[in-house]
PDB file of N, CA and C in Angstrom:
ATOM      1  N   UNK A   1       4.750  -4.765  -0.133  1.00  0.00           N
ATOM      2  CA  UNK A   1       4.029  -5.380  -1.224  1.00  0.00           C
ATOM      3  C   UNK A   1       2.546  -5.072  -1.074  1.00  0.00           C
ATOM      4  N   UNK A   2       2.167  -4.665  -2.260  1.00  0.00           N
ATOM      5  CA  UNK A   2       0.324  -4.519  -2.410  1.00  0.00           C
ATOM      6  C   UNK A   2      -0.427  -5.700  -1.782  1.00  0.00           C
ATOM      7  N   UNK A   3      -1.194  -5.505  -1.284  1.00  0.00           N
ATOM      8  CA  UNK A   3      -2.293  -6.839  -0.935  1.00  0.00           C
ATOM      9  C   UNK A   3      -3.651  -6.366  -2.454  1.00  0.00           C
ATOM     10  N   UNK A   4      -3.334  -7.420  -3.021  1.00  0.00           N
ATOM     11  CA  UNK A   4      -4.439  -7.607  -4.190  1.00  0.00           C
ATOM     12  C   UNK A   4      -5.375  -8.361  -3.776  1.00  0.00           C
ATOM     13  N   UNK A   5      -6.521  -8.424  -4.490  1.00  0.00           N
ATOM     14  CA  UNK A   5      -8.173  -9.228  -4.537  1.00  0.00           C
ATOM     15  C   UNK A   5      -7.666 -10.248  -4.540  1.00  0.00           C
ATOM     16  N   UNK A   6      -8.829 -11.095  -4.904  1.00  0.00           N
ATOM     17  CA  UNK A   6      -8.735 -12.395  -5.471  1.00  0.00           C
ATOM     18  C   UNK A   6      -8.770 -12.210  -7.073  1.00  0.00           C
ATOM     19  N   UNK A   7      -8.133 -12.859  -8.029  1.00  0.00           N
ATOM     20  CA  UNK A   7      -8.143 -13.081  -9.286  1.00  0.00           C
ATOM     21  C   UNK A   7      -8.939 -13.100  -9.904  1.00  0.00           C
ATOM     22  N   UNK A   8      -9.697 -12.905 -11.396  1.00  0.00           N
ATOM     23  CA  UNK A   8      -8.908 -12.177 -12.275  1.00  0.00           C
ATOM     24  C   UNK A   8      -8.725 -10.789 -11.757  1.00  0.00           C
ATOM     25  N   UNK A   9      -7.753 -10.311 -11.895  1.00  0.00           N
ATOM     26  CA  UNK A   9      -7.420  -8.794 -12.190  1.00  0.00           C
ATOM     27  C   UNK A   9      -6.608  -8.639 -13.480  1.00  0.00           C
ATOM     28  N   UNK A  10      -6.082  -7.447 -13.176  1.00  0.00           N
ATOM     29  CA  UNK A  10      -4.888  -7.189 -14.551  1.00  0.00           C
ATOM     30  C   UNK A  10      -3.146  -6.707 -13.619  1.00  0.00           C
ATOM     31  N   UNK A  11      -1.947  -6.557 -14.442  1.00  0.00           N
ATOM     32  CA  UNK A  11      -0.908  -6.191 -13.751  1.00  0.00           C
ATOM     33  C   UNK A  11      -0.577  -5.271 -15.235  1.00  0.00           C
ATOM     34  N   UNK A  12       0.049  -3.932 -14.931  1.00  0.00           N
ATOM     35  CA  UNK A  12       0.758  -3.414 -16.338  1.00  0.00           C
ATOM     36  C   UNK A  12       2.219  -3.488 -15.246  1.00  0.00           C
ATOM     37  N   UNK A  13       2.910  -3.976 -16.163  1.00  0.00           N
ATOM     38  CA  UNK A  13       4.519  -4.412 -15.871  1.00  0.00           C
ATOM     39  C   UNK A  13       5.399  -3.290 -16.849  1.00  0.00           C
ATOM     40  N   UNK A  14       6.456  -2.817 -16.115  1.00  0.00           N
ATOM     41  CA  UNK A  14       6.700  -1.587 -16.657  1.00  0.00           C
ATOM     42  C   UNK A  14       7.860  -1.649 -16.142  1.00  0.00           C
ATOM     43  N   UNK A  15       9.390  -1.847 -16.977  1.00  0.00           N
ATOM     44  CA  UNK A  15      10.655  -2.213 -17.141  1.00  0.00           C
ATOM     45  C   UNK A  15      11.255  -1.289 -17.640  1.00  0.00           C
ATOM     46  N   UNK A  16      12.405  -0.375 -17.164  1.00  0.00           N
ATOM     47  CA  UNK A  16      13.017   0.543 -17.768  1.00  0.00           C
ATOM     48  C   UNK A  16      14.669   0.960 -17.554  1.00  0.00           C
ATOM     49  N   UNK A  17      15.248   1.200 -18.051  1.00  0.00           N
ATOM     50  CA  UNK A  17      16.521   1.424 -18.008  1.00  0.00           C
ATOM     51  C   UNK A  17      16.319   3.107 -17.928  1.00  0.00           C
ATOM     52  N   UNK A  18      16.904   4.013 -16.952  1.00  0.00           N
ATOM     53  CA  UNK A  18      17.363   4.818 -17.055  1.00  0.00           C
ATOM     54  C   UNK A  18      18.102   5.931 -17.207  1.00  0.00           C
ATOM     55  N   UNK A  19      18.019   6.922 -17.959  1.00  0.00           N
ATOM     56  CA  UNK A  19      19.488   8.162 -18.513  1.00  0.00           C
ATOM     57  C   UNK A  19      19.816   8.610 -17.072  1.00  0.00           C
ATOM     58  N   UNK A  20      21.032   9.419 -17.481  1.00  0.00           N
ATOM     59  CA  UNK A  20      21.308  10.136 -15.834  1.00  0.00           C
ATOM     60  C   UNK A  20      20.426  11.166 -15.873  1.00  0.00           C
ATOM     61  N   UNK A  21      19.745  11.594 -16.732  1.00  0.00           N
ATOM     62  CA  UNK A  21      18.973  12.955 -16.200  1.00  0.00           C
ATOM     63  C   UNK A  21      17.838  12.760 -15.103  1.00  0.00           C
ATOM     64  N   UNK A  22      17.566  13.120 -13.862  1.00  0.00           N
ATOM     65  CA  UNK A  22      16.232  12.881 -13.151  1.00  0.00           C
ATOM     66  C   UNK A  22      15.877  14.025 -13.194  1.00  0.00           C
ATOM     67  N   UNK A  23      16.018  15.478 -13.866  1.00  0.00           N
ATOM     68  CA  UNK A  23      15.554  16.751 -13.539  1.00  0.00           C
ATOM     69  C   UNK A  23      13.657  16.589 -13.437  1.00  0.00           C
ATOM     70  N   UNK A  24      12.871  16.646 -12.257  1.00  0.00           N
ATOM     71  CA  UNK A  24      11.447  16.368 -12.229  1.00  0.00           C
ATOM     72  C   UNK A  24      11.169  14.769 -12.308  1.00  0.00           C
ATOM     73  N   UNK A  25      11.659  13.661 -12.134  1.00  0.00           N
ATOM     74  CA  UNK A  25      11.713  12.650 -12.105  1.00  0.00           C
ATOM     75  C   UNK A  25      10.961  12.289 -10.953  1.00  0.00           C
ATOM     76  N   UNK A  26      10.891  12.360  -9.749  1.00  0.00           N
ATOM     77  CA  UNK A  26      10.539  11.942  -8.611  1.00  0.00           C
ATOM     78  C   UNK A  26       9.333  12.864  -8.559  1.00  0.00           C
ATOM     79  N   UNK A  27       9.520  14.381  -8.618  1.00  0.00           N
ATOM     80  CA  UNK A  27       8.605  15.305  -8.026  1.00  0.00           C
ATOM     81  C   UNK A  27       7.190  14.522  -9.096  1.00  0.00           C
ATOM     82  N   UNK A  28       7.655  13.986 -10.226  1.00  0.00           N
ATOM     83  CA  UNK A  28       6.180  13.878 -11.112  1.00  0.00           C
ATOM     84  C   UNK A  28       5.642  12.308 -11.276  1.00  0.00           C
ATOM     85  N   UNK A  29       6.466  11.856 -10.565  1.00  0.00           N
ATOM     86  CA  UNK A  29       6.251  10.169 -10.353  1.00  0.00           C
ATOM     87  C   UNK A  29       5.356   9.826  -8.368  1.00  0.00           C
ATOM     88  N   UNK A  30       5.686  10.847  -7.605  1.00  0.00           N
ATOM     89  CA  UNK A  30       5.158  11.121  -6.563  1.00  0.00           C
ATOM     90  C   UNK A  30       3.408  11.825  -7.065  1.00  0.00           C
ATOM     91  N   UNK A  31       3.591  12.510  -7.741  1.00  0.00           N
ATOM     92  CA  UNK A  31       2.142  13.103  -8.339  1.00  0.00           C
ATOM     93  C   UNK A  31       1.403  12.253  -8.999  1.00  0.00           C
ATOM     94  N   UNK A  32       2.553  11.617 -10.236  1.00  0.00           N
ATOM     95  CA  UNK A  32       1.350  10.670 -10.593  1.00  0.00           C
ATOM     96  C   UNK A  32       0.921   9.783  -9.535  1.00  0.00           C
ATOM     97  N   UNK A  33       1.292   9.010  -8.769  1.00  0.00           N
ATOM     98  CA  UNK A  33       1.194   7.491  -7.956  1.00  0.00           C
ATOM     99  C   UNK A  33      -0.136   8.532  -7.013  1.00  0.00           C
ATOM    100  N   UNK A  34      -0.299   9.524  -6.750  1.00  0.00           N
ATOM    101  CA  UNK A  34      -1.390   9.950  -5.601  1.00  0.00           C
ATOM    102  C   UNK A  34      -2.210  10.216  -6.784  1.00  0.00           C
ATOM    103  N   UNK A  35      -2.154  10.169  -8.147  1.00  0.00           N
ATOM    104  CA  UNK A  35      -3.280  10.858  -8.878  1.00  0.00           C
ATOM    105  C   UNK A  35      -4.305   9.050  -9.391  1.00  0.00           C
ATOM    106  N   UNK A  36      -2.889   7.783  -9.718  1.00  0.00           N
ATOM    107  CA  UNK A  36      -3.401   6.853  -9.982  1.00  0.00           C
ATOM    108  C   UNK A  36      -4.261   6.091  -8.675  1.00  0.00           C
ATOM    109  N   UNK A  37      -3.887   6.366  -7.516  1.00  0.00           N
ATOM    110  CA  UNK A  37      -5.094   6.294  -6.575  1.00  0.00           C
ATOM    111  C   UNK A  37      -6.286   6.192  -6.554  1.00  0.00           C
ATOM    112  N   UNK A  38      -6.569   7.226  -6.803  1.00  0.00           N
ATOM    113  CA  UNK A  38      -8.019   7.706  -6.957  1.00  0.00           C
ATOM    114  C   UNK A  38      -8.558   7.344  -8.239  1.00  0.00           C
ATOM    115  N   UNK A  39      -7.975   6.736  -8.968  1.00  0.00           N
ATOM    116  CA  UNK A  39      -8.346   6.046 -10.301  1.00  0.00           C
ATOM    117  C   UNK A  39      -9.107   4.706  -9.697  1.00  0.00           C
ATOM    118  N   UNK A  40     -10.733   5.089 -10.538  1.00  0.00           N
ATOM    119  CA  UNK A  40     -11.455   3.845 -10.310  1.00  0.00           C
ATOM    120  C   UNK A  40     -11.164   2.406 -11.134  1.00  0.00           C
ATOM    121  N   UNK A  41     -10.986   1.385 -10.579  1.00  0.00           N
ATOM    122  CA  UNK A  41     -10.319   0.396 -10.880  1.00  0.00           C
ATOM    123  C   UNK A  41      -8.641   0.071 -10.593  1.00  0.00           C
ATOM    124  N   UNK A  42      -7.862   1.114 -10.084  1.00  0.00           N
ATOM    125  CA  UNK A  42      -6.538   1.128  -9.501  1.00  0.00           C
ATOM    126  C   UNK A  42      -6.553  -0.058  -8.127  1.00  0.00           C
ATOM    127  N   UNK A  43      -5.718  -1.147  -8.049  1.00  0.00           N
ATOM    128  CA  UNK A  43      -5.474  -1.688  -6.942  1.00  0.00           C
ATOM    129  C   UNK A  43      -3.991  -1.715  -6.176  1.00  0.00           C
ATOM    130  N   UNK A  44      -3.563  -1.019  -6.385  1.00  0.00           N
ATOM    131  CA  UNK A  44      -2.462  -0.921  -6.168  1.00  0.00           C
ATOM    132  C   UNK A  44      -0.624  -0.659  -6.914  1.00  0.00           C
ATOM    133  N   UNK A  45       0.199  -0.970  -6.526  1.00  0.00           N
ATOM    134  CA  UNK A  45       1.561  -1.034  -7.214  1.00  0.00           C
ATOM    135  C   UNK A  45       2.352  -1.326  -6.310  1.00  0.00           C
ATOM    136  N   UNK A  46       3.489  -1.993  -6.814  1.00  0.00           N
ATOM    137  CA  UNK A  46       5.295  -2.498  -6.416  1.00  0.00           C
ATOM    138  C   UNK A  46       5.574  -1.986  -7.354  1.00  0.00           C
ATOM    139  N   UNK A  47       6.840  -1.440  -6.789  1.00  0.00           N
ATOM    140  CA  UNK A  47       8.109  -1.075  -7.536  1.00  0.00           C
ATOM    141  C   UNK A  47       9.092  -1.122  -7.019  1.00  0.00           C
ATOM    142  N   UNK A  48      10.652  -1.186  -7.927  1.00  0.00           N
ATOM    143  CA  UNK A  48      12.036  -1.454  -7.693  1.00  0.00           C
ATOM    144  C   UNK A  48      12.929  -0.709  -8.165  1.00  0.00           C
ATOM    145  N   UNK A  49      14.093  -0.189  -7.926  1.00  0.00           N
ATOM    146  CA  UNK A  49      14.862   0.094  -9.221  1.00  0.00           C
ATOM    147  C   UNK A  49      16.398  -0.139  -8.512  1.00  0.00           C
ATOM    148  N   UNK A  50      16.714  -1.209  -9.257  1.00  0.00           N
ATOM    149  CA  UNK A  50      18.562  -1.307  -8.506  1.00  0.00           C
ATOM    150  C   UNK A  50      19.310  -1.618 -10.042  1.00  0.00           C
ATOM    151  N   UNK A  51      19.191   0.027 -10.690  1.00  0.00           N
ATOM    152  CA  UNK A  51      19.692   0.245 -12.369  1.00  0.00           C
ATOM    153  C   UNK A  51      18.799  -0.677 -12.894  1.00  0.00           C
ATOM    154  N   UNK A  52      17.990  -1.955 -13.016  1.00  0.00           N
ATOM    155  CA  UNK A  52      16.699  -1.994 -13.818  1.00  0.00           C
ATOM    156  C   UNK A  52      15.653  -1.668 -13.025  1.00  0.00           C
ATOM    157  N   UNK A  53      14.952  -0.710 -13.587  1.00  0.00           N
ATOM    158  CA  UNK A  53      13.297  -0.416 -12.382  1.00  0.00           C
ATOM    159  C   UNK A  53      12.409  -1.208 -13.343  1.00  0.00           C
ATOM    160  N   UNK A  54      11.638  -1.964 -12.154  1.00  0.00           N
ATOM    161  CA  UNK A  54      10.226  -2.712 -12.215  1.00  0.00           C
ATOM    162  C   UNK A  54       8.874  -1.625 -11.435  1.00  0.00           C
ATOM    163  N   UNK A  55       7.885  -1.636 -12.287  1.00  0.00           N
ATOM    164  CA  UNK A  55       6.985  -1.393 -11.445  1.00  0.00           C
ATOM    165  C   UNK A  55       5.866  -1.749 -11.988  1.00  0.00           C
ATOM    166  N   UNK A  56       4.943  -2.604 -11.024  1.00  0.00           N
ATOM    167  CA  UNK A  56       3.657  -3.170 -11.635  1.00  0.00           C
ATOM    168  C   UNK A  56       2.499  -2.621 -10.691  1.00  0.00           C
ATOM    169  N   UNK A  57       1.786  -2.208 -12.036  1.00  0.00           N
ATOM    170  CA  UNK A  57       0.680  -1.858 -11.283  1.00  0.00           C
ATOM    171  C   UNK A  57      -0.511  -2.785 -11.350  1.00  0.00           C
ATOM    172  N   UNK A  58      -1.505  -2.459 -10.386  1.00  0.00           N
ATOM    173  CA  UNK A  58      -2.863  -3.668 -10.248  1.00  0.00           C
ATOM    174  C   UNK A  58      -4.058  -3.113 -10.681  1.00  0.00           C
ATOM    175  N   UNK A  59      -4.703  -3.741 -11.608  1.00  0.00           N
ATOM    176  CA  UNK A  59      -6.396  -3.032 -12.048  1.00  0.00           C
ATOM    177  C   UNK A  59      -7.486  -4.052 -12.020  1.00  0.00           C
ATOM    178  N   UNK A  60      -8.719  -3.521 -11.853  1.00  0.00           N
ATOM    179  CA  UNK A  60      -9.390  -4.222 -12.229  1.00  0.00           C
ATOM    180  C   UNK A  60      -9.739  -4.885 -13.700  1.00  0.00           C
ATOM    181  N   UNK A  61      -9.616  -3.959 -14.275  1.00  0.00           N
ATOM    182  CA  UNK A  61      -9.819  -4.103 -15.874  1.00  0.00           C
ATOM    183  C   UNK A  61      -9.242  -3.800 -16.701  1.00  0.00           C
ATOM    184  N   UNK A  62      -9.220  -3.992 -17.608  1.00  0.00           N
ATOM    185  CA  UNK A  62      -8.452  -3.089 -19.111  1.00  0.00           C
ATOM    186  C   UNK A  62      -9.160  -2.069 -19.148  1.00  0.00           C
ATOM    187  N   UNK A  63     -10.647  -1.632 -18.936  1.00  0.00           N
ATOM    188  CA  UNK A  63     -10.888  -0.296 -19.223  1.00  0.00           C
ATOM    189  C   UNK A  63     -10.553   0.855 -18.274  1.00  0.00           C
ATOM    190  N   UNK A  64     -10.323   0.418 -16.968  1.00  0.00           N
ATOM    191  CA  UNK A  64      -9.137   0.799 -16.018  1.00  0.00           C
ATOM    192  C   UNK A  64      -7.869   1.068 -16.642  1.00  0.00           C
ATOM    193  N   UNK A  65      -7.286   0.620 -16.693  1.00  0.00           N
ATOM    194  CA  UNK A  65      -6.003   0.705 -17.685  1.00  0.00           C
ATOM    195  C   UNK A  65      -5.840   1.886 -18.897  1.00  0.00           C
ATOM    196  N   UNK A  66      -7.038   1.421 -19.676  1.00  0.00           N
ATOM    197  CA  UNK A  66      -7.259   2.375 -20.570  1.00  0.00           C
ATOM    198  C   UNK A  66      -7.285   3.903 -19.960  1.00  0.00           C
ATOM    199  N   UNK A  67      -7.901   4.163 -19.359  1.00  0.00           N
ATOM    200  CA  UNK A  67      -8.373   5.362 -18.779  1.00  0.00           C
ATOM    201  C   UNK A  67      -6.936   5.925 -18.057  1.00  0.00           C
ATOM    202  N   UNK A  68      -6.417   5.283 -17.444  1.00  0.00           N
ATOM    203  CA  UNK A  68      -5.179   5.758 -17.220  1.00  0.00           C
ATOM    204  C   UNK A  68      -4.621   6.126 -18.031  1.00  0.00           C
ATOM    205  N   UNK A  69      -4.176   5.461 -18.984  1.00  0.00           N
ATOM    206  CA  UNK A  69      -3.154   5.404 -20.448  1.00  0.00           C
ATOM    207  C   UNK A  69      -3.603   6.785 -20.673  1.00  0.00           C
ATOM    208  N   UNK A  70      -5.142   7.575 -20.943  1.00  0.00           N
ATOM    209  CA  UNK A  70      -5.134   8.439 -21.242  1.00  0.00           C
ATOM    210  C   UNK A  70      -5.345  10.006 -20.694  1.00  0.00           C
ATOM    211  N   UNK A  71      -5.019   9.427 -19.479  1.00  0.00           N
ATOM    212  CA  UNK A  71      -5.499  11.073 -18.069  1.00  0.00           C
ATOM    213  C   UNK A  71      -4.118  11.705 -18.844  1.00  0.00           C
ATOM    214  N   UNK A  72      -4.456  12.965 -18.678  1.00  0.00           N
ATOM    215  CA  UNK A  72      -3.606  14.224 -19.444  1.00  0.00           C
ATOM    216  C   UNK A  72      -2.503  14.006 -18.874  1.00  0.00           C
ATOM    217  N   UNK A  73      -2.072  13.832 -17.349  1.00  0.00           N
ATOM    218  CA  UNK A  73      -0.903  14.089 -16.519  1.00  0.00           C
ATOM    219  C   UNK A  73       0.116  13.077 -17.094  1.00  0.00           C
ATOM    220  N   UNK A  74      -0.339  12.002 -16.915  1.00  0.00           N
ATOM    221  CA  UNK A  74       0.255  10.683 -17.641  1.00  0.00           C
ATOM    222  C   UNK A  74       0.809  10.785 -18.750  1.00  0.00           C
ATOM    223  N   UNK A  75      -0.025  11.195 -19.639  1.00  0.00           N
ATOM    224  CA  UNK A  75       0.369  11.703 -21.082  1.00  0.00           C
ATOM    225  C   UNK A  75       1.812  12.495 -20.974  1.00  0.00           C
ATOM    226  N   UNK A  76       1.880  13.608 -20.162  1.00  0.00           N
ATOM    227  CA  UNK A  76       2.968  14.533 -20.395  1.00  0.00           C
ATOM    228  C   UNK A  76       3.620  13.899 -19.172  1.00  0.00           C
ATOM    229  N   UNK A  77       3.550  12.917 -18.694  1.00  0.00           N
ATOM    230  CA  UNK A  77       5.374  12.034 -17.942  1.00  0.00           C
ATOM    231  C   UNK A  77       5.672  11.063 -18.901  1.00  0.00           C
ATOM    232  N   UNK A  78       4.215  10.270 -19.490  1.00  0.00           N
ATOM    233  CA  UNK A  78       5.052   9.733 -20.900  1.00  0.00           C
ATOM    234  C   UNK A  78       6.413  10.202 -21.841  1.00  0.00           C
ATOM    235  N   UNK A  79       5.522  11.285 -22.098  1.00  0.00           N
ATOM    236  CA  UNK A  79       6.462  12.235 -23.234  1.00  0.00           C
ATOM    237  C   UNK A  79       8.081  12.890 -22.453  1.00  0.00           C
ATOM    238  N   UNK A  80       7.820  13.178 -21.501  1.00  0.00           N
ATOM    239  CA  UNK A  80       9.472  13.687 -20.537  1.00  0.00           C
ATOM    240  C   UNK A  80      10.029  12.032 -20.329  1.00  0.00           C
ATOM    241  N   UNK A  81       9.311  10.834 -19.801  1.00  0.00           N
ATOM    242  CA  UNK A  81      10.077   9.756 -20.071  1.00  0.00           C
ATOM    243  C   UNK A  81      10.713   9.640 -21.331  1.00  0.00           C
ATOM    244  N   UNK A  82      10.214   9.643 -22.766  1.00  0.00           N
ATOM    245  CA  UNK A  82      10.798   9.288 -24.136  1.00  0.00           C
ATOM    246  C   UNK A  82      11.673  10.054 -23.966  1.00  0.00           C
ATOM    247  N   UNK A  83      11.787  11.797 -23.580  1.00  0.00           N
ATOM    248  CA  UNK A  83      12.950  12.924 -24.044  1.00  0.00           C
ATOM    249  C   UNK A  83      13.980  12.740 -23.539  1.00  0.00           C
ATOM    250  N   UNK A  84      13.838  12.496 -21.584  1.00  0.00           N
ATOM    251  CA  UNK A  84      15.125  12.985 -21.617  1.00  0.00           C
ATOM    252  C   UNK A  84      14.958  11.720 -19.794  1.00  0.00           C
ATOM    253  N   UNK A  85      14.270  10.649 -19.402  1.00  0.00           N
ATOM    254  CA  UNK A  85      14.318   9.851 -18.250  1.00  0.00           C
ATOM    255  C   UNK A  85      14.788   8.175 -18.391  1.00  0.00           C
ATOM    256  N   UNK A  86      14.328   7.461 -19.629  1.00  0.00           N
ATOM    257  CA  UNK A  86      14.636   6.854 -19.850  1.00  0.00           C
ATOM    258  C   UNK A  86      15.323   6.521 -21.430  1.00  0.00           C
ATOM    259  N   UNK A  87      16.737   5.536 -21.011  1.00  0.00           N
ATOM    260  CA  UNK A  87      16.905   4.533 -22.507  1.00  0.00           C
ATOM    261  C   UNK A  87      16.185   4.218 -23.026  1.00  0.00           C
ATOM    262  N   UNK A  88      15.680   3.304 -22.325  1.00  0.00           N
ATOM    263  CA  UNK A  88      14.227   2.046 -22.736  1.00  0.00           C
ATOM    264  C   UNK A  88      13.277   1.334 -21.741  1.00  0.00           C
ATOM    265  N   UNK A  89      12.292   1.376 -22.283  1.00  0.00           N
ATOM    266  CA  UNK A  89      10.811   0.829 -21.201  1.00  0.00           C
ATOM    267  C   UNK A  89      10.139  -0.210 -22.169  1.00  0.00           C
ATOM    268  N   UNK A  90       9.665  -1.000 -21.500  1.00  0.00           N
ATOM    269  CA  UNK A  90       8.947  -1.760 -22.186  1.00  0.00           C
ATOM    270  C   UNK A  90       7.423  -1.901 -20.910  1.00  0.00           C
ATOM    271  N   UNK A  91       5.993  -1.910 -21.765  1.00  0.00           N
ATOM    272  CA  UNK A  91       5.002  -2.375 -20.751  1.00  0.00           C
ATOM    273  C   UNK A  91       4.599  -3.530 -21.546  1.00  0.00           C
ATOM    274  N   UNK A  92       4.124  -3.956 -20.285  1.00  0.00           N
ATOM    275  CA  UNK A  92       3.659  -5.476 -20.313  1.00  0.00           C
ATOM    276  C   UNK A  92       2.226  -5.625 -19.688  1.00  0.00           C
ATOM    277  N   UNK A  93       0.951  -6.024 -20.306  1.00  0.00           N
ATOM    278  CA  UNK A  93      -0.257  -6.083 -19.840  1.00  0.00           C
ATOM    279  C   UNK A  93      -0.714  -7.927 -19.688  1.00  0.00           C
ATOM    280  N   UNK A  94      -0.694  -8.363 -18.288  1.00  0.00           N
ATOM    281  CA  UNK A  94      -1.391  -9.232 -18.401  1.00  0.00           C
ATOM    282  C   UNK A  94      -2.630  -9.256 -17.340  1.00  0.00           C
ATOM    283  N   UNK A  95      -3.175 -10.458 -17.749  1.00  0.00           N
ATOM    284  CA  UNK A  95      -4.335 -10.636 -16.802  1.00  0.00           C
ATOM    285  C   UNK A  95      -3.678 -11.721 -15.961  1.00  0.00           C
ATOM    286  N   UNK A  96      -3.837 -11.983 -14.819  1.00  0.00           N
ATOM    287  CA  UNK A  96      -3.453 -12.178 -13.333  1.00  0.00           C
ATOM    288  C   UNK A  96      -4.597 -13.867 -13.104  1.00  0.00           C
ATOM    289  N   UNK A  97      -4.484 -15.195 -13.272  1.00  0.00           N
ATOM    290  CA  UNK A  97      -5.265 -15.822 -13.311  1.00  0.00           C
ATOM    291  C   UNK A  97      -5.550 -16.597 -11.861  1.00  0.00           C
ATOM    292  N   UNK A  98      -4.524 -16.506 -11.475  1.00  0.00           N
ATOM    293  CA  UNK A  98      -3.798 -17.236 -10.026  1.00  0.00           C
ATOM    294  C   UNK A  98      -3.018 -16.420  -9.340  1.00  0.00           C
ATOM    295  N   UNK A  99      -2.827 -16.620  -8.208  1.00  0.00           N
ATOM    296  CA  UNK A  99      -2.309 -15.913  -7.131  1.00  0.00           C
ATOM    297  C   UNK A  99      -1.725 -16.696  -6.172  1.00  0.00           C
ATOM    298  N   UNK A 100      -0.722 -16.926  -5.776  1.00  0.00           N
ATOM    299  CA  UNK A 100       0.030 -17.399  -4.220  1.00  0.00           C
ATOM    300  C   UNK A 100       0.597 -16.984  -3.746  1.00  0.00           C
ATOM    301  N   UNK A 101       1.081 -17.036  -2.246  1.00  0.00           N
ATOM    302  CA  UNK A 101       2.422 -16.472  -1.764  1.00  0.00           C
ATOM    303  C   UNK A 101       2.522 -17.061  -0.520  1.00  0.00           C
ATOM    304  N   UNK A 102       3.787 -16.372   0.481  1.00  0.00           N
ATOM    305  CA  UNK A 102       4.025 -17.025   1.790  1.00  0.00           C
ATOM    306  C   UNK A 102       4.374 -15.775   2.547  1.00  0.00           C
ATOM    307  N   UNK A 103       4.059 -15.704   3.843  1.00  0.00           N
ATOM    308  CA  UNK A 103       4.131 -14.516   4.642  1.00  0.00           C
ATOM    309  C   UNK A 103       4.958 -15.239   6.213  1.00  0.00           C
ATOM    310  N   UNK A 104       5.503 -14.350   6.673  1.00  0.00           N
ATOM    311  CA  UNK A 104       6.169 -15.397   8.357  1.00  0.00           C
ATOM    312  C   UNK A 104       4.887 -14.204   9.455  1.00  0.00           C
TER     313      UNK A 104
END
């Protein structure tokens, strides 16, 4: 699990059902995650997938966010997600007001 700031931040929540095709699936999801790195305002990500994948990512801002939404690379895994990776995705943008948890 990410270790996040202290609050406010943002989370984009990102839910998807996937086709059987993975042809470039991993090789361009490994590229993006080292490219969203280095994205100023990036704090991190979790992700899951046991047939539904979760993955949330952490920002500082919406204009963080934004800027992602539009880096070129992103753009063209968008577009191979719609064709031929997933059924259905849904994102989810909230802002993060509170924070807790428990650790052993």
């Amino acid at each position: 699990m990410v270790q996040t700031p202290q609050p406010p931040y943002y989370a984009v929540i990102f839910t998807s059902l996937r086709t059987d095709n993975s042809e470039g699936y991993n090789e361009i999801g490994d590229k993006l995650d080292e490219i969203a790195k280095e994205y100023k305002g990036f704090l991190g990500m979790d992700s899951v997938r046991n047939g539904l994948g979760i993955s949330i990512s952490y920002w500082k801002n919406m204009e963080s966010i934004k800027a992602w939404k539009a880096n070129a690379d992103h753009i063209i895994a968008m577009q191979f997600g719609k064709e031929k990776w997933y059924k259905q995705y849904n994102v989810r943008i909230a802002l993060v007001e509170r924070e807790y948890g428990f650790e052993k």
